[in-house]
Protein backbone atom coordinates (compact mmCIF):
# COMPACT_ATOMS: atom_id res chain seq x y z
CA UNK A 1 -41.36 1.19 -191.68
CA UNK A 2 -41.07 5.04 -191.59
CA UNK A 3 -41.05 7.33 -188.54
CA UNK A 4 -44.45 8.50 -187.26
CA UNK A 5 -43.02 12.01 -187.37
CA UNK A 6 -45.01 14.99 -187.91
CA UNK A 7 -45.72 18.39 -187.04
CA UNK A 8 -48.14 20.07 -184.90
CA UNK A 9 -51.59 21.39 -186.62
CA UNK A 10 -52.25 24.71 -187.07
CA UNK A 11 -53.85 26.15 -184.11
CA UNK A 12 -54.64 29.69 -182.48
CA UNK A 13 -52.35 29.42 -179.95
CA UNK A 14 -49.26 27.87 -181.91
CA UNK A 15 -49.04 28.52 -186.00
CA UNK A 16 -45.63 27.58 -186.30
CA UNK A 17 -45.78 24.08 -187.38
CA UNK A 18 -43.31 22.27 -185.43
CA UNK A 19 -41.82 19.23 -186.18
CA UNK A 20 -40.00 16.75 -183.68
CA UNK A 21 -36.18 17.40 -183.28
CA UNK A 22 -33.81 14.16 -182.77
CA UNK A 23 -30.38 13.90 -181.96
CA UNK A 24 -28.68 11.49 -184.53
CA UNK A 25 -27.79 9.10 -181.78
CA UNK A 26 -31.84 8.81 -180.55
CA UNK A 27 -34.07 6.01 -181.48
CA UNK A 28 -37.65 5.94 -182.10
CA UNK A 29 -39.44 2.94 -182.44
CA UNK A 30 -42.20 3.10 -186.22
CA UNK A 31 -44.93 1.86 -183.85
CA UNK A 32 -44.17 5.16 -182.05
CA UNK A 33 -45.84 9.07 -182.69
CA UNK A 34 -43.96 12.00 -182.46
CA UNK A 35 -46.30 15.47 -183.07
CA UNK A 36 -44.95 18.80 -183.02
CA UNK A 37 -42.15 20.56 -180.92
CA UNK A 38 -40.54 17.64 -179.00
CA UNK A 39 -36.73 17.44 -178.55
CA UNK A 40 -34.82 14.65 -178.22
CA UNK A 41 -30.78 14.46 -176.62
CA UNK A 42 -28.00 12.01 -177.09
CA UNK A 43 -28.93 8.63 -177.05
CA UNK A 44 -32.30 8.75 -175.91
CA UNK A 45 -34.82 5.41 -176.46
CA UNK A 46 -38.20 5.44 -177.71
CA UNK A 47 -39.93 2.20 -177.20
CA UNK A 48 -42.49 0.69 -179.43
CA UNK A 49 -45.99 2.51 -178.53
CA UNK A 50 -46.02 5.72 -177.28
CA UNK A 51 -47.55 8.75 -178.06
CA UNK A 52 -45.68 12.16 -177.37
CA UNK A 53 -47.75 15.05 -178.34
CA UNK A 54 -46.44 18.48 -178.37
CA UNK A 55 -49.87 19.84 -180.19
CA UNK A 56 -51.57 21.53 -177.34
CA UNK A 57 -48.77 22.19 -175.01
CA UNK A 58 -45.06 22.59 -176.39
CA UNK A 59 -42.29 22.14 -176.31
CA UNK A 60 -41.08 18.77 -174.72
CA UNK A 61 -37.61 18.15 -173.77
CA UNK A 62 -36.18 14.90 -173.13
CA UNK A 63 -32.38 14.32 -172.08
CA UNK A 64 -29.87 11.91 -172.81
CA UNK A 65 -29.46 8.68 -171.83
CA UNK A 66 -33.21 8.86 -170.77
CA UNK A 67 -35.60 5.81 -171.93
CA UNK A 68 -39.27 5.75 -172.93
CA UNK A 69 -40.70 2.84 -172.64
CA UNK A 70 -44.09 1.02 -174.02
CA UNK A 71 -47.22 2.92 -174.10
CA UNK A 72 -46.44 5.69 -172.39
CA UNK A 73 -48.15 9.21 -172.98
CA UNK A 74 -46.86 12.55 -172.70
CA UNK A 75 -48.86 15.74 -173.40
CA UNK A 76 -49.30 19.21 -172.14
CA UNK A 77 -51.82 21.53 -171.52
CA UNK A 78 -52.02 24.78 -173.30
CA UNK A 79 -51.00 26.94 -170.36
CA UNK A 80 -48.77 26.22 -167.92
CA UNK A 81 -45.31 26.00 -168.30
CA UNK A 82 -41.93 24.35 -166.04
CA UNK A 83 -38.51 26.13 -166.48
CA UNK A 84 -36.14 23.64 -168.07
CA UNK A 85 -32.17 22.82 -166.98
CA UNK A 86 -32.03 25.75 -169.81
CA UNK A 87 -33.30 28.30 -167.96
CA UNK A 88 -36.51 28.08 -170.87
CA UNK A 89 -40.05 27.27 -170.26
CA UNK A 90 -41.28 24.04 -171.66
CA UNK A 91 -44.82 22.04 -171.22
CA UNK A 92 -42.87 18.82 -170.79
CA UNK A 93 -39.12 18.65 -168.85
CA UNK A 94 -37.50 15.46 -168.85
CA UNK A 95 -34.11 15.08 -167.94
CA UNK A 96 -31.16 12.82 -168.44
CA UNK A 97 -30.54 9.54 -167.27
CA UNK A 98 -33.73 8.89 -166.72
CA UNK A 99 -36.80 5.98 -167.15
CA UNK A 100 -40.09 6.98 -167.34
CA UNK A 101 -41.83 3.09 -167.48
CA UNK A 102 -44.35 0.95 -169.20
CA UNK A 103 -47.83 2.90 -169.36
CA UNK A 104 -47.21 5.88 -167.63
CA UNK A 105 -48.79 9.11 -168.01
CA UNK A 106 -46.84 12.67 -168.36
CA UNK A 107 -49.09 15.66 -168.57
CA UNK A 108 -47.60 19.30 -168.79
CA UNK A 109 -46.77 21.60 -166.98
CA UNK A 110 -44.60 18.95 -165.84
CA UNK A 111 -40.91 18.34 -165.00
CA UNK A 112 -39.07 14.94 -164.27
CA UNK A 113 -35.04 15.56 -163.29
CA UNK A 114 -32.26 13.67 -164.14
CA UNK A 115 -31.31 10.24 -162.69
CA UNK A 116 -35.58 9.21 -162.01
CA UNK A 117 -37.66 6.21 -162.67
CA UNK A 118 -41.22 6.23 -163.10
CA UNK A 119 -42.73 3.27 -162.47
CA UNK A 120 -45.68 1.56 -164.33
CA UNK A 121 -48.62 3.17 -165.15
CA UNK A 122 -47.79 6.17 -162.49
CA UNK A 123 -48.78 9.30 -163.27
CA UNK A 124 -46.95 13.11 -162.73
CA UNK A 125 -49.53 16.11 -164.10
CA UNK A 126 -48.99 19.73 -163.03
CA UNK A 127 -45.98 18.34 -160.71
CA UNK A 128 -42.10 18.48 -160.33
CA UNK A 129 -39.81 15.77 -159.23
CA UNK A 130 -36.66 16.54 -158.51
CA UNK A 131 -33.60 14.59 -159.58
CA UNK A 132 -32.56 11.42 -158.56
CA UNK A 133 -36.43 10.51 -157.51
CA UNK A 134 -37.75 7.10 -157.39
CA UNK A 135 -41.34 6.40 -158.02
CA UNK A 136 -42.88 3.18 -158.19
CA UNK A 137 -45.80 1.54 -159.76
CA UNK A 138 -49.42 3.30 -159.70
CA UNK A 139 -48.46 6.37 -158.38
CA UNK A 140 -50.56 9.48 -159.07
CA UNK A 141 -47.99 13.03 -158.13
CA UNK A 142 -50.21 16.14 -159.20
CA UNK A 143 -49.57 19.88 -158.17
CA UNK A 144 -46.95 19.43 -156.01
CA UNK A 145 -43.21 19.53 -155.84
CA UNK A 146 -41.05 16.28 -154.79
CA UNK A 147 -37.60 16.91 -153.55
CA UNK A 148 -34.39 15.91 -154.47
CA UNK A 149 -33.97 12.63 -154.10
CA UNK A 150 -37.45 11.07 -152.70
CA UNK A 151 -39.09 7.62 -153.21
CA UNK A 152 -42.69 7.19 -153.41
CA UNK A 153 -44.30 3.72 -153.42
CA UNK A 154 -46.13 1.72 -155.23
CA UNK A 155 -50.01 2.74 -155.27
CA UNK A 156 -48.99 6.72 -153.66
CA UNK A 157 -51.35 9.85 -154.28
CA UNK A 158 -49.24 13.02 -153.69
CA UNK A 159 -51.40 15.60 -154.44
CA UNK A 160 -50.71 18.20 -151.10
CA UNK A 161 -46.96 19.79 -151.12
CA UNK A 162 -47.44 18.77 -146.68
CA UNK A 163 -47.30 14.87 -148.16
CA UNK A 164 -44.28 15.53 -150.84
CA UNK A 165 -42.07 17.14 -148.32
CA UNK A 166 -42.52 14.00 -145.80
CA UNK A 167 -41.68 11.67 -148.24
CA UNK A 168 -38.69 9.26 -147.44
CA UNK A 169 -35.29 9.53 -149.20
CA UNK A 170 -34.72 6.49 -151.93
CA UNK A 171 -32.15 3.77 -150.72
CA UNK A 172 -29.15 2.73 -152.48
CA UNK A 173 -31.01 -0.09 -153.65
CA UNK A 174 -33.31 1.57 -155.52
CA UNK A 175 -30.98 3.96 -157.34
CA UNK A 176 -28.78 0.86 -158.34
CA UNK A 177 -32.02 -0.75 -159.31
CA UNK A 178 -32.80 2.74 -161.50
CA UNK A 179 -29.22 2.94 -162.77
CA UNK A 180 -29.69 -1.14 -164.17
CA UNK A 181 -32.96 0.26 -166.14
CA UNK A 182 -30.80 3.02 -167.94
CA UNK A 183 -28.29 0.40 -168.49
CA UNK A 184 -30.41 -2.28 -169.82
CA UNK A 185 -32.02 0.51 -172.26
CA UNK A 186 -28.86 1.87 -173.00
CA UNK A 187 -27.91 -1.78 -174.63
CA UNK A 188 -31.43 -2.19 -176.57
CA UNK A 189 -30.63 1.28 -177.63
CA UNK A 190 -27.73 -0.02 -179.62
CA UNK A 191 -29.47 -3.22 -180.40
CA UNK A 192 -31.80 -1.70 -181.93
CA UNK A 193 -29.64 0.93 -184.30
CA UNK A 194 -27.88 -2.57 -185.23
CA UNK A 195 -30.57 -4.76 -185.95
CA UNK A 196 -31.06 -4.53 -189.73
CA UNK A 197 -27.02 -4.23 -190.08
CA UNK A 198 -25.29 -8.13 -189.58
CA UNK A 199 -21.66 -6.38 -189.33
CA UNK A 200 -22.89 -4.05 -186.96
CA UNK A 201 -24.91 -7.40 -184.67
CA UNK A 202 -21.55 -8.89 -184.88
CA UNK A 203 -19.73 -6.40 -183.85
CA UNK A 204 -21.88 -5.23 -180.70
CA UNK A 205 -21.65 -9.47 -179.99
CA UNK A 206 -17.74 -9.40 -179.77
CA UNK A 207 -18.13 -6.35 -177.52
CA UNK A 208 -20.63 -8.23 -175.37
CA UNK A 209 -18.38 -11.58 -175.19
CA UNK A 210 -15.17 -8.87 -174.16
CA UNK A 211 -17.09 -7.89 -171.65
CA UNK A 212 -17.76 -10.91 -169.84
CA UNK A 213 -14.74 -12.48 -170.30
């Protein structure tokens, strides 16, 4: 099934037709769509689902080692723009190592660090969170900054900066538990350049018996 790659429409604020850059190394699930100016790093995981759509806002920028998993949106308004790790504005900032989780919602200007997890179905529009953030499930962060660092529970509206700078710090605990994610994509990253290729399964499957042993 071929990539649902293409680039962004013709517009009056953008005429340049951009199409989605991918590092070799990236993986993008066919069920996925990919529209306009959205960059991809090293190794980065795009699972079956989601919709990222640089059309409106552009460009998007997501890091290595980061995972994307099922059914999540990203999208950007026309204005607004976040100053990537680059020093260059962007709608959308994602950073490495990071997990942005099953159904959530990304909306430019926005920018996610490096090291985060956002949990299922949570939502960050018009927001920063710094790196090494943990948010959990059902969270709604909107026009404010988190710091470095932070955790917000499950079910959390963060929408005045007096609320993001009282959040707690995240435990060890729940960066391990982050970390594991990135891991576990990492592998179905590699699974899944492998899985049409038998001497490449059985190769990753020694690896995986080394590793235990």
């Amino acid at each position: 099934m071929p990539l649902r790659q293409q680039p962004s429409p013709p517009t009056p604020w953008d005429r340049g037709l951009d199409q989605p850059q991918m590092d070799p190394s990236a993986y993008v699930h066919p069920s996925s769509s990919l529209i306009g100016d959205v960059r991809l790093g090293q190794q980065v995981l795009i699972a079956p689902g989601t919709s990222i759509r640089a059309d409106e806002g552009m460009p998007f920028y997501i890091g290595a080692n980061t995972n994307i998993q099922d059914g999540v949106v990203i999208h950007g308004l026309e204005q607004g723009r976040v100053r990537g790790d680059d020093h260059q504005p962007y709608s959308v900032w994602i950073g490495e190592n990071t997990c942005i989780t099953h159904m959530a919602l990304i909306h430019g200007p926005a920018y996610i660090g490096n090291d985060c997890f956002i949990g299922f179905r949570s939502t960050v529009f018009n927001a920063k969170v710094g790196d090494h953030c943990v948010v959990m499930m059902h969270a709604l962060i909107q026009d404010v900054e988190i710091p470095t660092g932070k955790y917000v529970g499950s079910g959390a509206v963060i929408i005045h900066q007096a609320d993001a700078d009282r959040l707690p710090d995240a435990k060890t605990v729940d960066h391990q538990f982050s970390h594991h994610v990135v891991e576990v994509n990492r592998a179905l990253l590699a699974g899944y350049h492998c899985a049409d290729d038998s001497a490449c399964i059985a190769t990753l499957h020694e690896g995986h018996r080394a590793a235990r042993s």
